[in-house]
Protein backbone atom coordinates (compact mmCIF):
# COMPACT_ATOMS: atom_id res chain seq x y z
CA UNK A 1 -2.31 18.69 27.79
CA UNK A 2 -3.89 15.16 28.35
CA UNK A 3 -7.29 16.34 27.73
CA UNK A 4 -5.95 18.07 24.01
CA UNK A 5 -3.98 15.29 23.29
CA UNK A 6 -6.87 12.43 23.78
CA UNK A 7 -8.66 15.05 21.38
CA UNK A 8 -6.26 14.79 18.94
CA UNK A 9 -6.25 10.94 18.85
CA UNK A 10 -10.04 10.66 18.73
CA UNK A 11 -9.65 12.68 15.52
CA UNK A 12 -6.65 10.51 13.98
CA UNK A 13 -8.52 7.57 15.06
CA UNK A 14 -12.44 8.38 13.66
CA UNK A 15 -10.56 10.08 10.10
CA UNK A 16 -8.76 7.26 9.64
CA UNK A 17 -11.35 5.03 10.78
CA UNK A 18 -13.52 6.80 8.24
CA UNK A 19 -10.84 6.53 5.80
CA UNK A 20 -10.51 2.90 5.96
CA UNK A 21 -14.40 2.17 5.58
CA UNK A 22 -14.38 4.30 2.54
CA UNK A 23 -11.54 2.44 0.90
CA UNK A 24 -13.61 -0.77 1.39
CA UNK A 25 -16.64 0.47 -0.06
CA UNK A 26 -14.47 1.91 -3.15
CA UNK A 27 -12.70 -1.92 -3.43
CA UNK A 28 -15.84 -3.60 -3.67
CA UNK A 29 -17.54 -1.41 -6.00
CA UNK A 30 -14.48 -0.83 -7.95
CA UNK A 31 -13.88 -5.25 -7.65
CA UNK A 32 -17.49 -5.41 -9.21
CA UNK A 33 -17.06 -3.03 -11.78
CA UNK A 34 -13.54 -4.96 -12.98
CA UNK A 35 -15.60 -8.07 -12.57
CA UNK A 36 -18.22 -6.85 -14.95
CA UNK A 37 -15.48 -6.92 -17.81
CA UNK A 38 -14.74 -10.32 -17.45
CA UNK A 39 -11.24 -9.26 -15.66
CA UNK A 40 -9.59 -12.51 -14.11
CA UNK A 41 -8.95 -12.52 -10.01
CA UNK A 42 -5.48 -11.85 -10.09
CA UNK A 43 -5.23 -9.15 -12.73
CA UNK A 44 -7.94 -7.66 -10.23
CA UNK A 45 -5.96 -8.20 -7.18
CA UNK A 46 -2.70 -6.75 -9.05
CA UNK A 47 -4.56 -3.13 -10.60
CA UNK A 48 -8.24 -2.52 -9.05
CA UNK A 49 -8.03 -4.07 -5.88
CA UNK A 50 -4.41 -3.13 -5.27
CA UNK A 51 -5.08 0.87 -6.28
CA UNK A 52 -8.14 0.87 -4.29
CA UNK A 53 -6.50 -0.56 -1.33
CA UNK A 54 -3.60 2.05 -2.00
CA UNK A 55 -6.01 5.13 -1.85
CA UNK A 56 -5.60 5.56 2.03
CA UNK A 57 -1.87 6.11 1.24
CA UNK A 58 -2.56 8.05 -1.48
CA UNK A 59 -4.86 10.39 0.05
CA UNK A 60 -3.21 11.04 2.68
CA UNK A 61 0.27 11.76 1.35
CA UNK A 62 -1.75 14.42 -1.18
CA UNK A 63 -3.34 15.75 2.44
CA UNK A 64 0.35 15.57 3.59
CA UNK A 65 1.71 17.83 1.26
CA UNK A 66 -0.92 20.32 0.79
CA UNK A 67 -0.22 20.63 4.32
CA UNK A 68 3.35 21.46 4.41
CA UNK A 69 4.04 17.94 6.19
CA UNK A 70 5.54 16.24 3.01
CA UNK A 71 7.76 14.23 5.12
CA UNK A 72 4.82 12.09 6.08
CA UNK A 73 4.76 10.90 2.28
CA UNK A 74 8.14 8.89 1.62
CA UNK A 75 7.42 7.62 5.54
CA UNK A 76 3.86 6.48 4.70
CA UNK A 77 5.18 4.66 1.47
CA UNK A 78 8.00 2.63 2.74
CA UNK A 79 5.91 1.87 6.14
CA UNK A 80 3.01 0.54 4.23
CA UNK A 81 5.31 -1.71 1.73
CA UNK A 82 6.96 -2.52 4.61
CA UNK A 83 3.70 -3.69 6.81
CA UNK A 84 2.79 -5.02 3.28
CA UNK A 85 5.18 -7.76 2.82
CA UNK A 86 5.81 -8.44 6.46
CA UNK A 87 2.49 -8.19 8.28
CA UNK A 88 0.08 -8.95 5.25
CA UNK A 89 1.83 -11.89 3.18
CA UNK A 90 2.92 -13.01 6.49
CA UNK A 91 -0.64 -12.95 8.10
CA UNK A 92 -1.55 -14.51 4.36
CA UNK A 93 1.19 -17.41 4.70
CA UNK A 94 0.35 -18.27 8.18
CA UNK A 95 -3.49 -18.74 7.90
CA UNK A 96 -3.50 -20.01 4.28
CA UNK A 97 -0.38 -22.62 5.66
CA UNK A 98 0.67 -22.31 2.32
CA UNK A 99 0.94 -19.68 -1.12
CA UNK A 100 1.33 -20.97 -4.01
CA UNK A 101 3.31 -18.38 -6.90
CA UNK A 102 2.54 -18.60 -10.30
CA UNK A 103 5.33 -18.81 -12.68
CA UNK A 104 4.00 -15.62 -14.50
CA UNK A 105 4.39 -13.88 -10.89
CA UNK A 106 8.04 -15.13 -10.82
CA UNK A 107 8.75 -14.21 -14.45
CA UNK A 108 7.15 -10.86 -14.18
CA UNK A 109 5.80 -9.20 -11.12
CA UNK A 110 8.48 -9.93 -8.25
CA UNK A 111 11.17 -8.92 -10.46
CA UNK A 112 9.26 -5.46 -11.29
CA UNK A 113 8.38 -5.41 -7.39
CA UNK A 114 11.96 -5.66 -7.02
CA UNK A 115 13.26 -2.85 -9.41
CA UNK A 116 10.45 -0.35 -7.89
CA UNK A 117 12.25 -0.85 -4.74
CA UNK A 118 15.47 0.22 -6.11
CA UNK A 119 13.86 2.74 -8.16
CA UNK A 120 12.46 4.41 -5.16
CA UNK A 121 16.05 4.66 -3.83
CA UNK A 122 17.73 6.22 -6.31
CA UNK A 123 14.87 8.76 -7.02
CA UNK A 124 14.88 10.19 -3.00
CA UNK A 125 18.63 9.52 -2.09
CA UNK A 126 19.60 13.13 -2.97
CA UNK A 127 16.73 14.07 -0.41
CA UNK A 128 13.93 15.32 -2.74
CA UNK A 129 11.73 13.91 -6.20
CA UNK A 130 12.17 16.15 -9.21
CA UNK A 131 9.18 16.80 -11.75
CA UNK A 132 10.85 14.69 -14.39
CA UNK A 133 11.73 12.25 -11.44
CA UNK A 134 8.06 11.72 -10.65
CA UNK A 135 6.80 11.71 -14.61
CA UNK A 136 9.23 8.57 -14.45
CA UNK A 137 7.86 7.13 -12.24
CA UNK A 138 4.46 7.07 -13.46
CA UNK A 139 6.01 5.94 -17.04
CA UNK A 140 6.78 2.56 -14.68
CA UNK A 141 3.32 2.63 -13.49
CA UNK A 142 1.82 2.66 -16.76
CA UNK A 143 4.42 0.05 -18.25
CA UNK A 144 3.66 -2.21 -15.25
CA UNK A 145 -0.36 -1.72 -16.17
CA UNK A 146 0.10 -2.45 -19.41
CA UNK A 147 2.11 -5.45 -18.50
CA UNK A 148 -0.76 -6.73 -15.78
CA UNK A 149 -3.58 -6.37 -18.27
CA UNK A 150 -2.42 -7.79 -20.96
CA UNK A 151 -0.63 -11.32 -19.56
CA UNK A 152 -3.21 -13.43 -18.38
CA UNK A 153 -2.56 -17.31 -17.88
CA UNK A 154 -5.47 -17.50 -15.80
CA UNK A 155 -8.16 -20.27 -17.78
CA UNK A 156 -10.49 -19.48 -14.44
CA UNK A 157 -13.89 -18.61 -15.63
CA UNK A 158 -15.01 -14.67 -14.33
CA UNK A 159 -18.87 -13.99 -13.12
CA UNK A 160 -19.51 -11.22 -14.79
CA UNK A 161 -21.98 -8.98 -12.56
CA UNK A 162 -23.97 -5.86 -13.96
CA UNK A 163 -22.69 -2.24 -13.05
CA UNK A 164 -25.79 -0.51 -11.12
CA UNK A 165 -26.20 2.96 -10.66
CA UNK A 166 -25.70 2.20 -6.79
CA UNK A 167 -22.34 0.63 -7.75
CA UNK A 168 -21.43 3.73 -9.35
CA UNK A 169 -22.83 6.12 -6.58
CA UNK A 170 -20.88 4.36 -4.02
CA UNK A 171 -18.08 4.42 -5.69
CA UNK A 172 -18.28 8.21 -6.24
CA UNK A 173 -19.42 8.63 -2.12
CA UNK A 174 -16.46 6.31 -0.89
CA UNK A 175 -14.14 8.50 -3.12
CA UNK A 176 -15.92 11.74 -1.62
CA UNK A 177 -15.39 10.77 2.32
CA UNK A 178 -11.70 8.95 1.61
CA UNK A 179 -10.89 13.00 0.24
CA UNK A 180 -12.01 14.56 4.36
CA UNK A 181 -10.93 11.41 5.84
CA UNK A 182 -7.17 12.15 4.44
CA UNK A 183 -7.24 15.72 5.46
CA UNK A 184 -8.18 14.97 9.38
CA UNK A 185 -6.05 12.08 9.06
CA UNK A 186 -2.92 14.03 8.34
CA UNK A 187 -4.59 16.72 11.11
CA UNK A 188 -4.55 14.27 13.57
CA UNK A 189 -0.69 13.10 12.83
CA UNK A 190 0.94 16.47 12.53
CA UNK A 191 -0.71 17.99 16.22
CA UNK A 192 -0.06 14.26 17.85
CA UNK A 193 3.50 14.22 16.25
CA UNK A 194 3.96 18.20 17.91
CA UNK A 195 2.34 16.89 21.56
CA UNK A 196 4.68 13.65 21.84
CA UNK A 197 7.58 15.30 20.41
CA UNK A 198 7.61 12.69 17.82
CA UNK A 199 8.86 12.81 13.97
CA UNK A 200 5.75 12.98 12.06
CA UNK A 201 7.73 10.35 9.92
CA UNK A 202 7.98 8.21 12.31
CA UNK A 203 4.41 8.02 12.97
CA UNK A 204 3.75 8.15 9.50
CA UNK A 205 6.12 4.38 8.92
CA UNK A 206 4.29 3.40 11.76
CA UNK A 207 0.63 4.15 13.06
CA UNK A 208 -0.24 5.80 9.83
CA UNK A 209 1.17 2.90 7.48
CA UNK A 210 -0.01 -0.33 9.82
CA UNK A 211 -3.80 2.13 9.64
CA UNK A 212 -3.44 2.61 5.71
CA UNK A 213 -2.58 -1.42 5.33
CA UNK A 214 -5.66 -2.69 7.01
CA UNK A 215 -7.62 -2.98 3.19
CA UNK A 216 -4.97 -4.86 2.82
CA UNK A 217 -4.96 -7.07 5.28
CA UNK A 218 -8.45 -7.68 5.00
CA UNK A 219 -8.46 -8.27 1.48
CA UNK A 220 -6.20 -10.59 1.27
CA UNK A 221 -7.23 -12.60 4.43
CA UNK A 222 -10.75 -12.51 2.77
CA UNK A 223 -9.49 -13.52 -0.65
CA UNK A 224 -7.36 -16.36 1.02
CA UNK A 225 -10.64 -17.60 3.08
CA UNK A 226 -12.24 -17.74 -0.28
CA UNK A 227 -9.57 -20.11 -2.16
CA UNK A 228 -8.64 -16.94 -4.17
CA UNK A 229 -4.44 -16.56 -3.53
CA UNK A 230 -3.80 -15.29 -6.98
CA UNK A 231 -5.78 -12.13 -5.73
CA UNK A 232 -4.09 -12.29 -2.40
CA UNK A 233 -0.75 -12.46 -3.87
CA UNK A 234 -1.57 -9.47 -6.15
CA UNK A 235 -3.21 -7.64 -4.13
CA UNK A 236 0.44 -6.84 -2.61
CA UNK A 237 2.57 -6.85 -4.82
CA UNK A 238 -0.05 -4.11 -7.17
CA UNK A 239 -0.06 -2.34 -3.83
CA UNK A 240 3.42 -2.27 -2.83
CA UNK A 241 3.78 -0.87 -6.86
CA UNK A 242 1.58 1.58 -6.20
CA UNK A 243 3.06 2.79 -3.94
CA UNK A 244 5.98 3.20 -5.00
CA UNK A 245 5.16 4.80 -8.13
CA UNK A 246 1.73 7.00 -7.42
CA UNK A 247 2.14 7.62 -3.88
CA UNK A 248 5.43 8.95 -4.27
CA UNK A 249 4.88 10.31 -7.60
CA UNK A 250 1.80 12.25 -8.24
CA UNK A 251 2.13 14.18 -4.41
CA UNK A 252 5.40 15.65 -5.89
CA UNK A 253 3.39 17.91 -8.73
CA UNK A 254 1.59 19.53 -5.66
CA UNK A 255 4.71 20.51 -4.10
CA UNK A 256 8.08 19.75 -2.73
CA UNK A 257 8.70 16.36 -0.92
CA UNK A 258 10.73 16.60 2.18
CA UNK A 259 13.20 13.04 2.40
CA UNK A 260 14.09 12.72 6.85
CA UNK A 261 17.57 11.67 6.36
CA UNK A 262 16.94 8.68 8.62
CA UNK A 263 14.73 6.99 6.23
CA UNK A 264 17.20 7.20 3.80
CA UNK A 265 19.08 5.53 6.52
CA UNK A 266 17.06 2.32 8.45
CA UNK A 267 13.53 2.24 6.39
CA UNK A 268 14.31 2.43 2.97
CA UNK A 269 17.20 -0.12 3.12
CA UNK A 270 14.91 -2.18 4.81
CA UNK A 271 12.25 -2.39 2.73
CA UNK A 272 14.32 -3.17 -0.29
CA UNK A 273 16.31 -5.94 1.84
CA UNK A 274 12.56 -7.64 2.42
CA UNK A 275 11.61 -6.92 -0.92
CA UNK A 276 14.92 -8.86 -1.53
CA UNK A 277 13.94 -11.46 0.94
CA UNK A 278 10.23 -11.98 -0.58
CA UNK A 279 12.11 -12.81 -3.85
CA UNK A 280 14.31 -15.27 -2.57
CA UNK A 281 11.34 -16.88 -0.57
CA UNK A 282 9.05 -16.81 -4.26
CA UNK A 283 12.20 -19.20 -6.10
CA UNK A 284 10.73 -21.93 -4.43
CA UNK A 285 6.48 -21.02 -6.43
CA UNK A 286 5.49 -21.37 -2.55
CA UNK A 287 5.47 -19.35 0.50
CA UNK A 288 5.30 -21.71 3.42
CA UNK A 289 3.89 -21.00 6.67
CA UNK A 290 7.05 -20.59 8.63
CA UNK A 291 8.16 -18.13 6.02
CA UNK A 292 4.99 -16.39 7.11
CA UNK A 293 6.31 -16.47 10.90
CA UNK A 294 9.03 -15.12 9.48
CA UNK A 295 7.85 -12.47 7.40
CA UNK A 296 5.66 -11.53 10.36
CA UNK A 297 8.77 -11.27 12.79
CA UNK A 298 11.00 -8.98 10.31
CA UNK A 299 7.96 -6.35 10.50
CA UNK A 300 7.50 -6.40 14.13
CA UNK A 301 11.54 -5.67 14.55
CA UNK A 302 10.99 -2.42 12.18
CA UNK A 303 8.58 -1.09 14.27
CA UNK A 304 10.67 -1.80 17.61
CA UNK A 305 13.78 -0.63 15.60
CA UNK A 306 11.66 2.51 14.70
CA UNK A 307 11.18 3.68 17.82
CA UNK A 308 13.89 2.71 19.88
């Protein structure tokens, strides 16, 4: 037993770890070839970097379902917009001392953050996502795209790099090894969740969501080292987005998404009260550092509220 279940988190451990070295080397080839058009920092942050830093939860919710554990999806989604706001713009807050929001974020983006949020909840409150429920969904992707590339008050100047063919081949690789690093990924969680007797949800909100938020973290901690907080900033918010409308979305024309009742009733509330909360926080154009404490306290109580 204790022998098989060490086995089991080696594997969860190297695919993910896998997993999350892929989606770096996807982020940076996929930042370069943004950069190479002359795209602006934040419109990076909110689209490129933000998909590419959404592919571990992605690709594994696609691994999920093809596996008959679709439960792990809407658990991976709300745990990773959850970690998201808490952990990462918290982290962000606390070492930058101080975020500054752009009124084009405050006119735009956090009140399209918000409405995903309460989107989400009225698409999986009957305790499944229809075809036509996931096409809308990705109609609000594509209206939020259009939206990001096309409103730019950014006068920053771009370096515009040249796309190599070893840009493009590691892009293609990354994308090749994030594919097998989903699939033992999702492995891993459903024979762990079976050997602890936990709900693969549950470890889906929580060990699979803080994994799949790493890019994430290190993105924006990188971009914030770097003077860049627009690309910070977007970097979540495009993520959190994402989220909510691919990772939920495109998994459901694979098969049928399983809702656990008690995400309905803790996680998804949650997230859309600290969704809330990041609003509120963003009427002042700056996130302070105590806010970051704070932001950074509300996600450690979800995880010991998760398990307990």
């Amino acid at each position: 037993m204790t022998q098989e279940l060490l086995t089991y988190i080696a594997i969860f451990a190297v695919s993910l770890f896998a997993l999350l070295q892929a989606s770096d080397f996807f982020v940076d080839a996929a930042d370069k070839i943004g950069s190479s058009f002359g795209i602006p920092p934040f419109i990076i942050g909110v689209t490129v970097v933000a998909f590419g830093t959404s592919l571990p939860e992605l690709a594994a919710s696609i691994a999920a379902v093809v596996e008959g554990s679709s439960d792990i999806v809407i658990g991976n989604v709300v745990g990773s917009n959850i970690a998201n706001v808490g952990l990462v713009l918290g982290l962000v807050a606390v070492i930058g001392k101080e975020i500054k929001v752009r009124e084009t974020i405050m006119h735009a983006d956090i009140p399209l953050l918000v409405l995903s949020a309460f989107l989400l909840w009225f698409v999986v409150y009957d305790g499944k996502v229809a075809i036509f429920e996931a096409i809308f969904l990705l109609i609000a992707l594509a209206i939020f795209l259009i939206h990001s590339l096309t409103s730019n008050d950014s006068d920053d100047e771009v370096e515009r790099p040249k796309i190599t063919w070893q840009t493009i081949a590691i892009l293609l690789a990354s994308a090749v090894v994030i594919k097998f690093g989903a699939d033992y990924t999702v492995f891993g969680i459903v024979k762990l969740s079976g050997l602890m007797g936990i709900g693969s949800a549950v470890i889906a909100q929580s060990l699979v969501a803080l994994g799949t938020s790493l890019p994430e973290v290190f993105v924006s901690i990188a971009a914030i080292k770097k003077g860049q907080t627009d690309m910070a900033v977007g970097n979540v918010l495009g993520s959190n987005i994402f989220n909510t409308y691919a990772v939920m979305a495109i998994p459901a024309f694979i098969g049928p998404l399983i809702i656990p009742p008690a995400v309905l009733q803790f996680s998804l509330p949650y997230m859309i009260a600290l969704t809330i909360a990041l609003a509120v926080m963003c009427i002042s154009k700056t996130i302070c550092r105590w806010e970051g404490y704070m932001l950074i306290l509300f996600y450690v109580f979800f995880l010991v509220k998760l398990f307990t």
